[in-house]
Each structure stands twice: as structure tokens, then as C-alpha cells.
C-alpha atoms as a PDB file:
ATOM      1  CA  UNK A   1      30.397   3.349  12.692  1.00  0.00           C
ATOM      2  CA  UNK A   2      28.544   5.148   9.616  1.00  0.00           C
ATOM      3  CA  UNK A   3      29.705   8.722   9.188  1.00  0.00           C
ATOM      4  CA  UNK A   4      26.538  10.952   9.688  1.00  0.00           C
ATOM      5  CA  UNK A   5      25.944  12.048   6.593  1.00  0.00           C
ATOM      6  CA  UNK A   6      25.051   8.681   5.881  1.00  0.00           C
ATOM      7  CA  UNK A   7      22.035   9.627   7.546  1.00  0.00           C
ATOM      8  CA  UNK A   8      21.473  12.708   6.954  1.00  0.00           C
ATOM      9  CA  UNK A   9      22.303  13.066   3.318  1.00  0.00           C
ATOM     10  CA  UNK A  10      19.684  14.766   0.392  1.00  0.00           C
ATOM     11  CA  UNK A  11      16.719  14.961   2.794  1.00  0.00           C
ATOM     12  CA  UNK A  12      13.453  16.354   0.936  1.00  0.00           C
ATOM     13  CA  UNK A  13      12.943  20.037   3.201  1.00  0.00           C
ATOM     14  CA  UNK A  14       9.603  18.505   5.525  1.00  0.00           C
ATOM     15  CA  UNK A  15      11.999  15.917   6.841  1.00  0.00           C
ATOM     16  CA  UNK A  16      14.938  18.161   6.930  1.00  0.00           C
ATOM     17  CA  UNK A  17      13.100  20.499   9.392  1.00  0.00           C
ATOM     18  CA  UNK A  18      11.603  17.652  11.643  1.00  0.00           C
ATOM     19  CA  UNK A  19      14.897  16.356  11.890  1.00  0.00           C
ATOM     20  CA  UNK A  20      16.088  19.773  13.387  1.00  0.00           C
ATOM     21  CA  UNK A  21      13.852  19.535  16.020  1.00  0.00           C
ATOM     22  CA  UNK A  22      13.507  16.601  17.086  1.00  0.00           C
ATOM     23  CA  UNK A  23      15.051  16.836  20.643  1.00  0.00           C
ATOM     24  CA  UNK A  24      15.627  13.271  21.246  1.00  0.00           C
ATOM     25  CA  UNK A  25      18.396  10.956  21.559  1.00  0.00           C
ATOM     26  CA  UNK A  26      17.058   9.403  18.001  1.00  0.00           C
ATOM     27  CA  UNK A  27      16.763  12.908  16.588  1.00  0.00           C
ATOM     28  CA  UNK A  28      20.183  13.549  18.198  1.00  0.00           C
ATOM     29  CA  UNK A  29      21.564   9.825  16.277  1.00  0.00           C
ATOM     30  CA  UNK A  30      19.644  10.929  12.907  1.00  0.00           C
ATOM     31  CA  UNK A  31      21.649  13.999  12.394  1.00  0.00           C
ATOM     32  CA  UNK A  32      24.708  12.195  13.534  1.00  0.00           C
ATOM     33  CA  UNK A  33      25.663  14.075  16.785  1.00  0.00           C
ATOM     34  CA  UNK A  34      26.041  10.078  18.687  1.00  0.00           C
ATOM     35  CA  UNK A  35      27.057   7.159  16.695  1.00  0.00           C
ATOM     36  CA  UNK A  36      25.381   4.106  16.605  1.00  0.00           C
ATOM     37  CA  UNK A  37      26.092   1.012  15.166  1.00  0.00           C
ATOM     38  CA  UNK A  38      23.876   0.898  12.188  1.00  0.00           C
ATOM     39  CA  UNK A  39      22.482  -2.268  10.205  1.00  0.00           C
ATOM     40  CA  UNK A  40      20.109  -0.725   7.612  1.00  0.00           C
ATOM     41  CA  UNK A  41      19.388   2.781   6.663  1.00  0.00           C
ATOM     42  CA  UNK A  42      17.008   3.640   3.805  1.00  0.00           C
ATOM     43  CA  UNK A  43      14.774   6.867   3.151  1.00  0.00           C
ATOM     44  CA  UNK A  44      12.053   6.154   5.763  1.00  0.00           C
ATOM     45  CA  UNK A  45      14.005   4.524   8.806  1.00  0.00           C
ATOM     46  CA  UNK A  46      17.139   3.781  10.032  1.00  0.00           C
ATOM     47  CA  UNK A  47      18.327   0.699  11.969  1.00  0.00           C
ATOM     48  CA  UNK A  48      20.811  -0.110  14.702  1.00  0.00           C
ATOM     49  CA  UNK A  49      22.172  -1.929  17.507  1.00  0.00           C
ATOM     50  CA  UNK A  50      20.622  -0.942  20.948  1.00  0.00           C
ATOM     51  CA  UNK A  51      23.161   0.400  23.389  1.00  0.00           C
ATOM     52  CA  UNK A  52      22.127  -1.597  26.360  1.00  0.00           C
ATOM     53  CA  UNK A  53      21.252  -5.042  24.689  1.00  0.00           C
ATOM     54  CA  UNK A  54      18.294  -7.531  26.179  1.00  0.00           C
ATOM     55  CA  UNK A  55      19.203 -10.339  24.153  1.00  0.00           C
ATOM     56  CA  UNK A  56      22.306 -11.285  21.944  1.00  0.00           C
ATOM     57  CA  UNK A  57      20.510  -9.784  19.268  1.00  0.00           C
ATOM     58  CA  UNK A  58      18.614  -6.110  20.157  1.00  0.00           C
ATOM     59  CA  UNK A  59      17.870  -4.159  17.205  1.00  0.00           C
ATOM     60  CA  UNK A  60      16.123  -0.965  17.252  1.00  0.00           C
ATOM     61  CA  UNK A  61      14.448   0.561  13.744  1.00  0.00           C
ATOM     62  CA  UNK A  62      13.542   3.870  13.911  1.00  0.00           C
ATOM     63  CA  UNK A  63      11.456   6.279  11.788  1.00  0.00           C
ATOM     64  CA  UNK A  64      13.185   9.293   9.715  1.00  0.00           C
ATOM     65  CA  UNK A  65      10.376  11.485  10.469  1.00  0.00           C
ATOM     66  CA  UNK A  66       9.217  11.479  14.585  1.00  0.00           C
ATOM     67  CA  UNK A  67       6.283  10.218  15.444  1.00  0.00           C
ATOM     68  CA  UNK A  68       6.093   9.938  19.282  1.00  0.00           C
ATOM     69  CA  UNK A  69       4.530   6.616  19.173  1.00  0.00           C
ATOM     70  CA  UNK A  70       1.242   4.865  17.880  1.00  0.00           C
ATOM     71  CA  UNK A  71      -1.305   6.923  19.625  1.00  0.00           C
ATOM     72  CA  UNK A  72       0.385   9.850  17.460  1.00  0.00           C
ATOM     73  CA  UNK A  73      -0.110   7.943  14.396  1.00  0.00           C
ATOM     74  CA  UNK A  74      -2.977   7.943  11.668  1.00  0.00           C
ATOM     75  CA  UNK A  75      -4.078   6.864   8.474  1.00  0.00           C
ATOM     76  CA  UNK A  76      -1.397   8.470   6.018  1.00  0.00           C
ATOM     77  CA  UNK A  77       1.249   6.776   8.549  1.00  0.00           C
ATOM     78  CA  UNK A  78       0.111   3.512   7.378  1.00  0.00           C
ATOM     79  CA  UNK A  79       3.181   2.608   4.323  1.00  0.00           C
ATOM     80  CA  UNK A  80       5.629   3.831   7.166  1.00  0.00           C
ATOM     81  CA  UNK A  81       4.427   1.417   9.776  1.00  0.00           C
ATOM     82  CA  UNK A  82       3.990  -1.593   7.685  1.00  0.00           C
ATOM     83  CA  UNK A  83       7.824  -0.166   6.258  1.00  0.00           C
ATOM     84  CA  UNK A  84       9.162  -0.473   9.615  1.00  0.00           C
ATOM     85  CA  UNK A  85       7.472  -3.751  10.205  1.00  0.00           C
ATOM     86  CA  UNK A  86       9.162  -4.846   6.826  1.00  0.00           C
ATOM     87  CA  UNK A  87      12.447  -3.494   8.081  1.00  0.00           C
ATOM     88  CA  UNK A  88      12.292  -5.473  11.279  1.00  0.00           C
ATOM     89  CA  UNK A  89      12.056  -8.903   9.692  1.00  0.00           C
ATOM     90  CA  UNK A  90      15.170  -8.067   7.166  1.00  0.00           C
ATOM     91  CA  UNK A  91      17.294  -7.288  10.086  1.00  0.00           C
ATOM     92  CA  UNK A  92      16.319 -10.178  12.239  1.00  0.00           C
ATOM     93  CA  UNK A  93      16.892 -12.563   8.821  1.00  0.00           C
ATOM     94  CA  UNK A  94      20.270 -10.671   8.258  1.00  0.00           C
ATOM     95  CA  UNK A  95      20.882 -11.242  11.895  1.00  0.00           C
ATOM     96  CA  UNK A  96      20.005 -15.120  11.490  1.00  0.00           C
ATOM     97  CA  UNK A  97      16.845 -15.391  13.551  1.00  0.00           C
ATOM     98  CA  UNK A  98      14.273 -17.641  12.701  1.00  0.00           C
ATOM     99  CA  UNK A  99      12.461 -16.496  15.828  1.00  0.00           C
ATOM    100  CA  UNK A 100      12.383 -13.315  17.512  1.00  0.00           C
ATOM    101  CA  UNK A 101      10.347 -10.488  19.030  1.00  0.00           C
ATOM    102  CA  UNK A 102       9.185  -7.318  18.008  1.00  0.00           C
ATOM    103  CA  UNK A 103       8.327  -4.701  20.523  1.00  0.00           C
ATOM    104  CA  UNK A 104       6.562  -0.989  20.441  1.00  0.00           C
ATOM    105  CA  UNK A 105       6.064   0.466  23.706  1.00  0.00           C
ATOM    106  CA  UNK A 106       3.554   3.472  23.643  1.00  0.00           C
ATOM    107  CA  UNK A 107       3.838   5.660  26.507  1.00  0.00           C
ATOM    108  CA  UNK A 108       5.770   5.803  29.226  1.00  0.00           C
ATOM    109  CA  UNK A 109       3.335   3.494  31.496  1.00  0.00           C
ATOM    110  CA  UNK A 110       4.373   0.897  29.015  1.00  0.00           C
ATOM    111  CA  UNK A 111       7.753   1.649  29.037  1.00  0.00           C
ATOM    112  CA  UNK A 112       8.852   4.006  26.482  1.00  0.00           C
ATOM    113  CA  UNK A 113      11.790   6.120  27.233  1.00  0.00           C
ATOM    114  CA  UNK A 114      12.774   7.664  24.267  1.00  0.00           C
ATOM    115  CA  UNK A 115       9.140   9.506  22.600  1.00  0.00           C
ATOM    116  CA  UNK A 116       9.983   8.989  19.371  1.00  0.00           C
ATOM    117  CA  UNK A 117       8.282   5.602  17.921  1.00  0.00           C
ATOM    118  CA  UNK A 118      11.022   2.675  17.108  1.00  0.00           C
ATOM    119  CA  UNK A 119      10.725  -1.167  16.720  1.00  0.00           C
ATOM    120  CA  UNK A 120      12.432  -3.601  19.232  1.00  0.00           C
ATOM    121  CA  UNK A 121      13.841  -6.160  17.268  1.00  0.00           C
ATOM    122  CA  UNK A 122      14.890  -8.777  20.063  1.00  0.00           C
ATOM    123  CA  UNK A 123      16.616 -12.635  19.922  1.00  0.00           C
ATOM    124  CA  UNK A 124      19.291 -14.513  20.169  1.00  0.00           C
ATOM    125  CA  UNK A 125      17.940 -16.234  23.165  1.00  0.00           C
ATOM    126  CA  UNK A 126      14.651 -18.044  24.702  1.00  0.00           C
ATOM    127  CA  UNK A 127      12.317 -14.965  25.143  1.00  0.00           C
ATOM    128  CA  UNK A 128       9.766 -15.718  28.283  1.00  0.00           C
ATOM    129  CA  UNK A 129       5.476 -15.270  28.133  1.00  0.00           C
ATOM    130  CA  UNK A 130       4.518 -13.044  29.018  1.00  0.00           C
ATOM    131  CA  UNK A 131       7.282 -10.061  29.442  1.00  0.00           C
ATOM    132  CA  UNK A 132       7.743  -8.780  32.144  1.00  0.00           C
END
């Protein structure tokens, strides 16, 4: 496990402060309160292994700065997106996947759980069409 300052470390003052309150479980894993298992971490996002796995391979890449999900998102969001788009492949390439799935749930209709956006990296295994 990555000690939190790992995370946390030399964070301009804007993100500093949305870090503080951001009241969710990834707000709680930026600042280091849980661990996680971590497999990239750069200035915009951080990535880790999901707790409750859906494949031999479940990767989640979260934001630095919360953005509940892509309805919340706009125009000046648009280098972070494609960022943790770019994030996702390098993970499922480090992870040796030449296939896999990438998953954003918006809303809790479709699914989302935790309201701060993050990127499902999933494989490992034969994924089904359509999900369930």
C-alpha cells in the first residue's frame, strides 16, 4: 500500500480545498484515510484496484478534483476526461490486456454508487453483450 502522502503531497490550494470536502469514499482514499492498492497516481487522477473485483482485472481511475459524474462535466473538463481515458488504457497495457472494458456509470439509475466520476477498467476474462 502507498503511504498517503503519496497522494496527497504539494497540491496547488483549488484542489487542496476540494479534496477537504469531498465526502466520499474516493475523497476519503485521496487524502489517505483508507488504503487502496494503487497502480498509477499522477497530478490529475489516481488509479487502483477495486475492492470487490468483477473480473481478474478491475481497475478503477479516479479524478483528483470531484466531479460527480458526466452530467456535472463541461467544456474546460475536456484534457481531464480524455486524461483519464489515457490513464485507463496504460493500466489495462500494464495489466496485460489486449482487450478490456471501460465503464462510467452516471447516476445512480445506471448504477453509480460512489458520486464522484471514476473509470471502470475491467478484464481478465470474456466480458458478455450487452451488460447486464
Amino acid at each position: 500500500m502507498a503511504e498517503p502522502t503519496e497522494f496527497t503531497a504539494d497540491l496547488p490550494a483549488d484542489l487542496a480545498a476540494d479534496l477537504a470536502a469531498n465526502d466520499t469514499i474516493f475523497g476519503r482514499i485521496l487524502r489517505g484515510e483508507i488504503p487502496c492498492d494503487p497502480v498509477h497516481a499522477d497530478d490529475l487522477c489516481l488509479a487502483f484496484r477495486d475492492v470487490a473485483p468483477q473480473a481478474p482485472v478491475h481497475i478503477l481511475v479516479i479524478p483528483r478534483r470531484r466531479l460527480v459524474n458526466l452530467l456535472e462535466a463541461g467544456p474546460q473538463d475536456a484534457a481531464l476526461l480524455g486524461h483519464l481515458l489515457l490513464v485507463a488504457a496504460q493500466v489495462a497495457r500494464q495489466q496485460g490486456l489486449t482487450a478490456f472494458r471501460t465503464v462510467i456509470n452516471s447516476g445512480a439509475e445506471a448504477g453509480q454508487t460512489v458520486f464522484h466520476l471514476h473509470v471502470h477498467v475491467i478484464g481478465g476474462r470474456d466480458l458478455a453483450w450487452p451488460p447486464g
